[in-house]
N, C-alpha and C. Protein backbone atom coordinates (compact mmCIF):
# COMPACT_ATOMS: atom_id res chain seq x y z
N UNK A 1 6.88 19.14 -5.56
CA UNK A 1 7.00 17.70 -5.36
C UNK A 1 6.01 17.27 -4.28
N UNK A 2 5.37 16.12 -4.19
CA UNK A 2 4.36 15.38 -3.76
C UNK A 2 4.85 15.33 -2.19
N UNK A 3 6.40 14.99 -2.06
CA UNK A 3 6.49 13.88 -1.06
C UNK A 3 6.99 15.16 -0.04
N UNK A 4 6.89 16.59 -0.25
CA UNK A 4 7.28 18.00 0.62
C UNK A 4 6.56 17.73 1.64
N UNK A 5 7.03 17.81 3.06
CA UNK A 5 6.42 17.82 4.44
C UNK A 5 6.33 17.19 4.82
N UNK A 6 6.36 15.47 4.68
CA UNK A 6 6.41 14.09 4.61
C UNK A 6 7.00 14.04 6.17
N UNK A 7 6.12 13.36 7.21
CA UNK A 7 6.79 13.17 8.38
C UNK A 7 7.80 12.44 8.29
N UNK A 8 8.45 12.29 9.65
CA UNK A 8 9.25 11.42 9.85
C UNK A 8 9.16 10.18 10.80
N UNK A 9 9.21 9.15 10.75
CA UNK A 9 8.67 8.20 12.06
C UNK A 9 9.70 7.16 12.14
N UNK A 10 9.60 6.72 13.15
CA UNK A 10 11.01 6.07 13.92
C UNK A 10 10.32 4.58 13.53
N UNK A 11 11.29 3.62 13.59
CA UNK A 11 10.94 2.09 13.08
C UNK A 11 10.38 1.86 14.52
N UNK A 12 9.42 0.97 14.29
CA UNK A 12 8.83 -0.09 15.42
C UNK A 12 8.84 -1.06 15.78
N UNK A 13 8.75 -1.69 16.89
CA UNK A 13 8.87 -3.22 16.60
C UNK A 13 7.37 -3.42 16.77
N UNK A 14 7.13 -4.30 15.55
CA UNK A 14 6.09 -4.34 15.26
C UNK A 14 5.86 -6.01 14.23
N UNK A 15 6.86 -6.97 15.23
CA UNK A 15 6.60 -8.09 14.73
C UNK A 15 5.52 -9.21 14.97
N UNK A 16 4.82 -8.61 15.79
CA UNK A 16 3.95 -9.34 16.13
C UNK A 16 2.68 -8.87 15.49
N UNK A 17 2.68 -8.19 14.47
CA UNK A 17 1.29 -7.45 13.83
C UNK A 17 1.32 -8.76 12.38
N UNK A 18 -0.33 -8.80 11.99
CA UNK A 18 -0.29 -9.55 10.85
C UNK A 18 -0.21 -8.87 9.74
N UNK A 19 0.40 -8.69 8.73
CA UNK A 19 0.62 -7.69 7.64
C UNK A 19 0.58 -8.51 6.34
N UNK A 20 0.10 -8.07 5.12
CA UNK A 20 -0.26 -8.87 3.72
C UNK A 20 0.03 -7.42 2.79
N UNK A 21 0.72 -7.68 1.90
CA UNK A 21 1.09 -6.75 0.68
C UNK A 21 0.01 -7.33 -0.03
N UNK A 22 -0.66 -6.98 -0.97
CA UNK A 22 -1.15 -7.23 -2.02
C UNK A 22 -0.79 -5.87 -3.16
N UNK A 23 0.02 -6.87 -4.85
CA UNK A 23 0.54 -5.67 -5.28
C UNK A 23 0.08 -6.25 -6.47
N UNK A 24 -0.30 -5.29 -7.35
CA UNK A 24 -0.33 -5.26 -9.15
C UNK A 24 0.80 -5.88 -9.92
N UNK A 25 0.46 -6.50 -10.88
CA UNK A 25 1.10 -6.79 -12.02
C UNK A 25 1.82 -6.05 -12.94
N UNK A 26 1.01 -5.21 -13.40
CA UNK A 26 1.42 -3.88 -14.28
C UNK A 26 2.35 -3.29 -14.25
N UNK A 27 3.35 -2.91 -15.26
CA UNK A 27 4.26 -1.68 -14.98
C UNK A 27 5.57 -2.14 -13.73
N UNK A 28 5.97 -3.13 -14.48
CA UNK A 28 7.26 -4.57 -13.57
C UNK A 28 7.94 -4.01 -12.75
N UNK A 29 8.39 -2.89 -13.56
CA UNK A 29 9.76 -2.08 -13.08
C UNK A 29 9.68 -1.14 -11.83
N UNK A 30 8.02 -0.23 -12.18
CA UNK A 30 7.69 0.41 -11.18
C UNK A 30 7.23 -0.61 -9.98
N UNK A 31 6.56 -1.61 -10.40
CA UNK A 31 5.97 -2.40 -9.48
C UNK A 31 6.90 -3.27 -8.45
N UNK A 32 8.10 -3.62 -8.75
CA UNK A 32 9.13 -4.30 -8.66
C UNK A 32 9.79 -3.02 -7.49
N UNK A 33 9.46 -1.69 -7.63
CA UNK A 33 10.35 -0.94 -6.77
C UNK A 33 9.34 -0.67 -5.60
N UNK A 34 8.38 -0.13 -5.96
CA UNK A 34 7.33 -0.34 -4.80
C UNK A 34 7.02 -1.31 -3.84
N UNK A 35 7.09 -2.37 -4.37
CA UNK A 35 7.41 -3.90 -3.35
C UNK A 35 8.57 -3.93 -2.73
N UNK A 36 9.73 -3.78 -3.09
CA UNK A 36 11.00 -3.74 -2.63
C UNK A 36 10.68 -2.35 -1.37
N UNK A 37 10.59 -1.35 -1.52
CA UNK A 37 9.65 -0.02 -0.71
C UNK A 37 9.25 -0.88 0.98
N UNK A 38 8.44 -1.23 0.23
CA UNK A 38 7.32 -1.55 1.39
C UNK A 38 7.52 -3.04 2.32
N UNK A 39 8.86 -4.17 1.67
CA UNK A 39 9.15 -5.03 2.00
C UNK A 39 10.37 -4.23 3.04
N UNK A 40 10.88 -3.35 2.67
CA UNK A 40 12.34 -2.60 3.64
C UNK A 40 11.45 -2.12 4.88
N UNK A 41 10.29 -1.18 4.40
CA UNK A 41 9.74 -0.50 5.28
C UNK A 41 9.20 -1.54 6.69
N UNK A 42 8.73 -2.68 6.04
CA UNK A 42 8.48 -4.20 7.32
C UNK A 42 9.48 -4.56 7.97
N UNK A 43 10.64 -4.76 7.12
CA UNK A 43 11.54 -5.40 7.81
C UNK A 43 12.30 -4.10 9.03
N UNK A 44 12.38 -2.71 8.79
CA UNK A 44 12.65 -1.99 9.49
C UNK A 44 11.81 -1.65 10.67
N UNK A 45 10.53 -2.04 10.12
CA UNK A 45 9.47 -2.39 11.77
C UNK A 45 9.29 -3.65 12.02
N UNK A 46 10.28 -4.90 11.95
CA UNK A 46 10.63 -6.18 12.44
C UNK A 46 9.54 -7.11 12.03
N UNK A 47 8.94 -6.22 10.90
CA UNK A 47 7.92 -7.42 10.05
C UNK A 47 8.79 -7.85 9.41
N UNK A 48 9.33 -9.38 9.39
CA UNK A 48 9.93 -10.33 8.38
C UNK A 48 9.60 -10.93 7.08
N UNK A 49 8.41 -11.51 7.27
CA UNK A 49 7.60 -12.13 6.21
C UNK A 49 6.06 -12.29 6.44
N UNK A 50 5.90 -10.82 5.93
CA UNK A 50 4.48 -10.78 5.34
C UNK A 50 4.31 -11.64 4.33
N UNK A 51 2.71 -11.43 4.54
CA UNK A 51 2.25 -12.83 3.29
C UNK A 51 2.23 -11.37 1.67
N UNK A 52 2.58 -12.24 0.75
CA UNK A 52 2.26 -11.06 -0.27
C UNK A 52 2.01 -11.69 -1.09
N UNK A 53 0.91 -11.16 -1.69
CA UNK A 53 -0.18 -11.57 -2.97
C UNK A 53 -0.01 -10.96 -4.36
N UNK A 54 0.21 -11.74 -5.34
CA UNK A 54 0.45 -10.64 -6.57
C UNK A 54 -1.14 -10.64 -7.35
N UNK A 55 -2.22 -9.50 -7.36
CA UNK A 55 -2.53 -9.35 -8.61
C UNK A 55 -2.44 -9.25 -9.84
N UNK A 56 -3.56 -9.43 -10.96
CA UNK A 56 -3.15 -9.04 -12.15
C UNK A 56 -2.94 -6.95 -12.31
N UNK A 57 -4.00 -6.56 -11.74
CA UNK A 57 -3.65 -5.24 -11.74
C UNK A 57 -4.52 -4.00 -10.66
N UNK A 58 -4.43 -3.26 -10.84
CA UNK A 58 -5.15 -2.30 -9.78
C UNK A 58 -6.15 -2.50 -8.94
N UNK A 59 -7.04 -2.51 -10.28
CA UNK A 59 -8.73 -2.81 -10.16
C UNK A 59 -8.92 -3.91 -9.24
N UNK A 60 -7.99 -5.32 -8.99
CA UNK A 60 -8.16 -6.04 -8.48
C UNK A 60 -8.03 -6.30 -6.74
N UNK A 61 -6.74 -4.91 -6.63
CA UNK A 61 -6.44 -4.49 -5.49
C UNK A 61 -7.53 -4.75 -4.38
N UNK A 62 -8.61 -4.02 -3.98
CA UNK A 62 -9.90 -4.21 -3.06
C UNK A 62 -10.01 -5.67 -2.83
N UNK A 63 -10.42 -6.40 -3.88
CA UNK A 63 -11.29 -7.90 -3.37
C UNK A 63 -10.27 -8.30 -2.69
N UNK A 64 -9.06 -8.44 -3.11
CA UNK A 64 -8.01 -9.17 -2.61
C UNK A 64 -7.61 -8.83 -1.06
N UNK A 65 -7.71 -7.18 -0.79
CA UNK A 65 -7.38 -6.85 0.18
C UNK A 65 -8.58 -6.97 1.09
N UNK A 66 -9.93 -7.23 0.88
CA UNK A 66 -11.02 -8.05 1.50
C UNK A 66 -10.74 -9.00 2.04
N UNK A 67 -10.16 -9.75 1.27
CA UNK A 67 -10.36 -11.42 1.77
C UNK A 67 -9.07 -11.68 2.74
N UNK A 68 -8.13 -10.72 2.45
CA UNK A 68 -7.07 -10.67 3.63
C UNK A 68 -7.36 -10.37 5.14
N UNK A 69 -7.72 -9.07 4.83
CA UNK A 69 -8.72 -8.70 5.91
C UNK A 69 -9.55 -9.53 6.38
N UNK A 70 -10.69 -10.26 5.96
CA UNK A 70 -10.80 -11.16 6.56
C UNK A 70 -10.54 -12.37 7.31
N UNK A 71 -9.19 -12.22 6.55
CA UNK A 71 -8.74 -13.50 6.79
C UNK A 71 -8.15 -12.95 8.72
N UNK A 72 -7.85 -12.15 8.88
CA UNK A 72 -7.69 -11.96 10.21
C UNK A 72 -5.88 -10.88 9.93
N UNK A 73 -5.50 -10.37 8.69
CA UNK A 73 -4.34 -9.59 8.28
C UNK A 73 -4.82 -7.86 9.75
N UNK A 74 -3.68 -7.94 10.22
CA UNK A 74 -4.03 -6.14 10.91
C UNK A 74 -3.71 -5.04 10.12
N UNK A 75 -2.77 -5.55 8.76
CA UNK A 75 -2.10 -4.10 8.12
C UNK A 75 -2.04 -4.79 6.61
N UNK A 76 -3.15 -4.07 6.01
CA UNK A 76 -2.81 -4.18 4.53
C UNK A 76 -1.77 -3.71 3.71
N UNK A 77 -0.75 -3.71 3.07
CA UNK A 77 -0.36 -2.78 2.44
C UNK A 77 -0.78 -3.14 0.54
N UNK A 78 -1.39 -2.11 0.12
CA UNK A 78 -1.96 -2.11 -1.21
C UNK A 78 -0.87 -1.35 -1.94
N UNK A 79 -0.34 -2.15 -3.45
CA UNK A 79 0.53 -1.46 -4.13
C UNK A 79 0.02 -1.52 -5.58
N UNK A 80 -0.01 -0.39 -6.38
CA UNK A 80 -0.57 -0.34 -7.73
C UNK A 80 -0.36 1.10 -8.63
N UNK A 81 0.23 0.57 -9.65
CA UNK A 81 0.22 1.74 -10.62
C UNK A 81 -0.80 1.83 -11.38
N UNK A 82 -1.58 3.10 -12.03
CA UNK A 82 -2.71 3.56 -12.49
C UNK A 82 -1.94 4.65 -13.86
N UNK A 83 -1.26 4.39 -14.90
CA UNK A 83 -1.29 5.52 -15.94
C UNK A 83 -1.71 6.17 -16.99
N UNK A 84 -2.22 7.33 -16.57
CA UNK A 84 -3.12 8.09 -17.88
C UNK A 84 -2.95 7.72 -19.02
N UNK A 85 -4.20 7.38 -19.82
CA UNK A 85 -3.57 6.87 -21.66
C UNK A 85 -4.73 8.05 -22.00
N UNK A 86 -5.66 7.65 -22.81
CA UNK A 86 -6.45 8.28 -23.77
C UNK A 86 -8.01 7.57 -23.83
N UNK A 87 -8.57 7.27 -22.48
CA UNK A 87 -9.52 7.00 -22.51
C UNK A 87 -9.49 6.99 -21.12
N UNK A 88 -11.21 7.38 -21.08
CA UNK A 88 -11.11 7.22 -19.46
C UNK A 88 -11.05 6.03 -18.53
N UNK A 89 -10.68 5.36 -19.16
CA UNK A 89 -10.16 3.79 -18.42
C UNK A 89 -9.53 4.16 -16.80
N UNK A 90 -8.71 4.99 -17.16
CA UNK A 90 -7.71 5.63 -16.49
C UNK A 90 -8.69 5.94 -14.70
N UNK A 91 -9.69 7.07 -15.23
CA UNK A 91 -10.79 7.14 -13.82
C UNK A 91 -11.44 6.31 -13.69
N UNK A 92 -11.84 5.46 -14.22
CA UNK A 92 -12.37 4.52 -14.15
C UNK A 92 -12.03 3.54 -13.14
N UNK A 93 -10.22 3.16 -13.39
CA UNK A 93 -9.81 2.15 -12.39
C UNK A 93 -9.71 2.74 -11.18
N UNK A 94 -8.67 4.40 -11.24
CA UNK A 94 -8.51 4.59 -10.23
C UNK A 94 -9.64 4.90 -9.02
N UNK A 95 -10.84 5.22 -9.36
CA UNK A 95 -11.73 5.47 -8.33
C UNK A 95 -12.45 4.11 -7.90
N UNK A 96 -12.14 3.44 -8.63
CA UNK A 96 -12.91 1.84 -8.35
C UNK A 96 -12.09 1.49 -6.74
N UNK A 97 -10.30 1.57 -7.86
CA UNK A 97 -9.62 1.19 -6.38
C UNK A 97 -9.22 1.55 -5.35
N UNK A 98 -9.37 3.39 -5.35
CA UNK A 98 -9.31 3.58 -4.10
C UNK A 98 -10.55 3.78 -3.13
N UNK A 99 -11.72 3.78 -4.18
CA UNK A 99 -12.96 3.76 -3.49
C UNK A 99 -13.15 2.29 -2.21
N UNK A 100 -12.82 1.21 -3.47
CA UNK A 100 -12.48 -0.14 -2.91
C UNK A 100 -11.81 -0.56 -1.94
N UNK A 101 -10.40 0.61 -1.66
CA UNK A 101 -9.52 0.07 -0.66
C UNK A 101 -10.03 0.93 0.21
N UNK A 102 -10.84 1.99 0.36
CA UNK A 102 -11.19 2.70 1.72
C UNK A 102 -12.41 2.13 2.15
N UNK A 103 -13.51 1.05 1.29
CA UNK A 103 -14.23 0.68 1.68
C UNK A 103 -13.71 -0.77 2.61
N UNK A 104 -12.49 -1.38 2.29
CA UNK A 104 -11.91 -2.46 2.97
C UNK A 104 -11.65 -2.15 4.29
N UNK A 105 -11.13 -0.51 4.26
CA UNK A 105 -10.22 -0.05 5.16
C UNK A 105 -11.64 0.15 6.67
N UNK A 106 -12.75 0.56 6.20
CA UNK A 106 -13.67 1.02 7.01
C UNK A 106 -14.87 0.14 7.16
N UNK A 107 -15.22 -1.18 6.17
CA UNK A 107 -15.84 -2.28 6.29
C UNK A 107 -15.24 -3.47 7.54
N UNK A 108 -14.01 -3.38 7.48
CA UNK A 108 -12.96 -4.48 8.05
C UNK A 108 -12.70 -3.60 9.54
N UNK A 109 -12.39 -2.47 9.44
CA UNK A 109 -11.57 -1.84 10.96
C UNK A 109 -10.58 -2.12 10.85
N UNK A 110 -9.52 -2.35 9.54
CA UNK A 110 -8.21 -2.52 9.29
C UNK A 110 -7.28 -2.12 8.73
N UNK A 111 -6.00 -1.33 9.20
CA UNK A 111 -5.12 -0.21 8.09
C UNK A 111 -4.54 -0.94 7.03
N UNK A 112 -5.46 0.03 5.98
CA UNK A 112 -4.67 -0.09 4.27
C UNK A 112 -3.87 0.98 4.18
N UNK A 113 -2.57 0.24 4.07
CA UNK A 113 -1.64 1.33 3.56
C UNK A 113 -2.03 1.58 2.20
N UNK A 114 -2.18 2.86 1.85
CA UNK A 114 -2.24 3.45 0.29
C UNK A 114 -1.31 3.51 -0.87
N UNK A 115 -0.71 2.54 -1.45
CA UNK A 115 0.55 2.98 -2.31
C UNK A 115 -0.28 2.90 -3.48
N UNK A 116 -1.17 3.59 -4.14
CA UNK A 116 -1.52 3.14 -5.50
C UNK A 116 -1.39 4.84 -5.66
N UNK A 117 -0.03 4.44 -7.01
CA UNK A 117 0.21 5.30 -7.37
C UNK A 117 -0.83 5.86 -8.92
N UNK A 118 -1.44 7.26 -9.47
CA UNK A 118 -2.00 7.45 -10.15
C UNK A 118 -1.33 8.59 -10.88
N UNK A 119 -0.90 8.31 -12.00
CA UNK A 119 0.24 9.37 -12.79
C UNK A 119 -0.35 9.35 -14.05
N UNK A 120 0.02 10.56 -14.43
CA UNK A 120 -0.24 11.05 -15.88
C UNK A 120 0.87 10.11 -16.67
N UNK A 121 2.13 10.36 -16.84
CA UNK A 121 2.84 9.52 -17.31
C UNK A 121 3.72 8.64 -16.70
N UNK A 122 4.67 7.84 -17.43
CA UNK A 122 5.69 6.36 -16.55
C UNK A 122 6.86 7.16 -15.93
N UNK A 123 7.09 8.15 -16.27
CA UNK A 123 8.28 9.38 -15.93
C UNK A 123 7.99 9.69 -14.51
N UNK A 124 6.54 9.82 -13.83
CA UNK A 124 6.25 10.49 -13.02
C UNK A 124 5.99 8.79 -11.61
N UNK A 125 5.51 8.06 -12.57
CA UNK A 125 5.35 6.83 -11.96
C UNK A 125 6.88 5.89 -11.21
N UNK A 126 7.79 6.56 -12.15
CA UNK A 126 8.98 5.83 -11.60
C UNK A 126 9.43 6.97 -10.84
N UNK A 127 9.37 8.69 -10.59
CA UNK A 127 9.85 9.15 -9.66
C UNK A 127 9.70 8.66 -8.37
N UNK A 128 8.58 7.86 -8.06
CA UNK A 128 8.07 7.99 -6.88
C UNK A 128 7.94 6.21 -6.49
N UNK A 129 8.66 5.42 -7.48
CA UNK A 129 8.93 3.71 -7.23
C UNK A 129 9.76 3.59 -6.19
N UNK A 130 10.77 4.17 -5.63
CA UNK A 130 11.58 4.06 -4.54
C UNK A 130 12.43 3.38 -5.46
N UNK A 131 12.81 3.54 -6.68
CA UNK A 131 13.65 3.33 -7.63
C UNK A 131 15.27 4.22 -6.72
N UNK A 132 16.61 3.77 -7.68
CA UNK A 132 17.69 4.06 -7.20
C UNK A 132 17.59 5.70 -7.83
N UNK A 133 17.23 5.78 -9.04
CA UNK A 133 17.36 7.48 -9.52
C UNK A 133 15.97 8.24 -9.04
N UNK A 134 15.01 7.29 -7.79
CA UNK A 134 13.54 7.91 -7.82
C UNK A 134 13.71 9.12 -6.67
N UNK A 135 13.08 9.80 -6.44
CA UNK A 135 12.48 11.16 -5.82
C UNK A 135 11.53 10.27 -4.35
N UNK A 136 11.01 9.39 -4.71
CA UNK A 136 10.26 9.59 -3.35
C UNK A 136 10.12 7.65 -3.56
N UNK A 137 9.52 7.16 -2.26
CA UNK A 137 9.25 5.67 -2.32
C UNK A 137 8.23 5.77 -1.50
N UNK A 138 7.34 5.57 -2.60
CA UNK A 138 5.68 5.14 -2.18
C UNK A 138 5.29 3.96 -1.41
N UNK A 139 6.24 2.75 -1.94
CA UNK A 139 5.98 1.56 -1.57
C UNK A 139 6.40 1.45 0.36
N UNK A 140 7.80 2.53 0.92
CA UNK A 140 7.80 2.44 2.11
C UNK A 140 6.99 3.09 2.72
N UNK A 141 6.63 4.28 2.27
CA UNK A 141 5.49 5.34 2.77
C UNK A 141 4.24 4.72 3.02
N UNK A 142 3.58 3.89 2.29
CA UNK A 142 2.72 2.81 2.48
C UNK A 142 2.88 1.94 3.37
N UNK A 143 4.12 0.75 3.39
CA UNK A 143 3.81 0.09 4.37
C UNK A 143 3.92 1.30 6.16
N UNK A 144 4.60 1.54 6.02
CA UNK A 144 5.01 2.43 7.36
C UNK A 144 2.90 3.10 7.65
N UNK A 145 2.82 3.53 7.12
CA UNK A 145 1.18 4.20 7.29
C UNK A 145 0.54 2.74 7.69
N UNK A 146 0.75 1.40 7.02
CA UNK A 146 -0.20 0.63 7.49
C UNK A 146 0.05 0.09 8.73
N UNK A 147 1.23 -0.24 8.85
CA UNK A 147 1.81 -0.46 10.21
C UNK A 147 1.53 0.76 11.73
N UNK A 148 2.18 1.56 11.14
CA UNK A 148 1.49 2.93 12.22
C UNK A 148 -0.01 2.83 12.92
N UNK A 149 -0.64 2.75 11.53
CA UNK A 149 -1.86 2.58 11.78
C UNK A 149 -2.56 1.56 12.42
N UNK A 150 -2.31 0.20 12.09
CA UNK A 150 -2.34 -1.01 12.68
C UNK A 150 -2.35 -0.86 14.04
N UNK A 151 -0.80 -0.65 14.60
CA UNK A 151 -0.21 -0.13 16.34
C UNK A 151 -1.44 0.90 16.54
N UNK A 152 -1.91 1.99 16.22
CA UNK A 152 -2.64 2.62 16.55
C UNK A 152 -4.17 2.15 17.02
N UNK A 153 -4.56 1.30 16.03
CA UNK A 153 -5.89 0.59 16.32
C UNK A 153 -6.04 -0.21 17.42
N UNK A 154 -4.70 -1.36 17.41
CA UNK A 154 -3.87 -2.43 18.35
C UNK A 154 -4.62 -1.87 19.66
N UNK A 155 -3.43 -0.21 19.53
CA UNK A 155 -3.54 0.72 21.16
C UNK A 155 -4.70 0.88 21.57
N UNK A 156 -5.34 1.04 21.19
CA UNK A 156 -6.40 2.05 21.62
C UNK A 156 -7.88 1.02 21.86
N UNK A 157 -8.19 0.79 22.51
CA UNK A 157 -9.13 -0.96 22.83
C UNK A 157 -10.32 -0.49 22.28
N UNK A 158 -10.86 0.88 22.70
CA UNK A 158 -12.02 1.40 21.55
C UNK A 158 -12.19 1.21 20.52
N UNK A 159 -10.60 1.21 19.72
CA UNK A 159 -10.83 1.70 18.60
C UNK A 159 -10.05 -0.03 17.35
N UNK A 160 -10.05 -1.12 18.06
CA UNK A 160 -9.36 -2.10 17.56
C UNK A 160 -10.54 -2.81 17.41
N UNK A 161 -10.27 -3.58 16.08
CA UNK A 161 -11.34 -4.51 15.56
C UNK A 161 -12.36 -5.46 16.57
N UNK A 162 -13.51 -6.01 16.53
CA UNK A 162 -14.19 -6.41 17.05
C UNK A 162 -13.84 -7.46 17.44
């Protein structure tokens, strides 16, 4: 299983950070649990109401999380399902968007949380939705990394946006 060794980190208060979900369209059910994920994971670090953006789907993930980032957001959190069919569509999106969201992440000086999930099949995609029968929740694991990360940049005066 994916989610073996998975730290553990204590909630923060961390209401004063600017935070923006931007999440996919695609795949309701998974997508619907991943948001729910990453909306618990804020509110447990005293983010209330992030701004959250719905895309149509993956691929779209980056621009969106650009223009957040610009907009002056400290913690992205990116949510998106990617599932294998029978064409390479499949690598196609996924390297677009995570190429895209690490270029946001290192263009901007701003933490993208990573939730874009990339599965062979919907079986493997809903283990990991933070669904009630799921195995792991991507969507809190994400926001918590962007937030962490955020405080980390915040700290450190070297190392916080220009």
């Amino acid at each position: 299983m994916s989610g073996d060794g998975a730290p553990a980190f204590q909630p923060t208060g961390s209401g004063d950070l600017r935070v923006a979900v931007v999440a996919a369209s695609w795949h309701t059910r998974v997508m619907d649990g991943l948001l729910a994920g990453a909306r618990r994971a804020l509110r447990e670090h005293d983010i209330g109401a992030p701004t959250v953006v719905r895309v149509p789907g993956s691929f779209e993930l980056p621009v969106v999380a650009a223009a957040l980032a610009a907009a002056g957001h400290e913690a992205i959190v990116a949510l998106g399902v990617v599932i294998r069919g029978g064409t390479p569509h499949f690598d196609y999106v996924c390297r677009a968007a995570t190429d895209g969201l690490a270029r946001v992440a290192l263009d901007h000086r701003v933490a993208v949380g990573f939730g874009l999930l990339t599965c062979d099949d919907e079986r493997q995609a809903l283990a990991r939705a933070g669904l009630p029968d799921s195995t792991e929740d991507k969507g809190h694991e994400a926001a918590t990394a962007a937030v962490l990360t955020a405080r980390t940049l915040r700290a450190a005066p070297d190392l916080s946006p220009a």
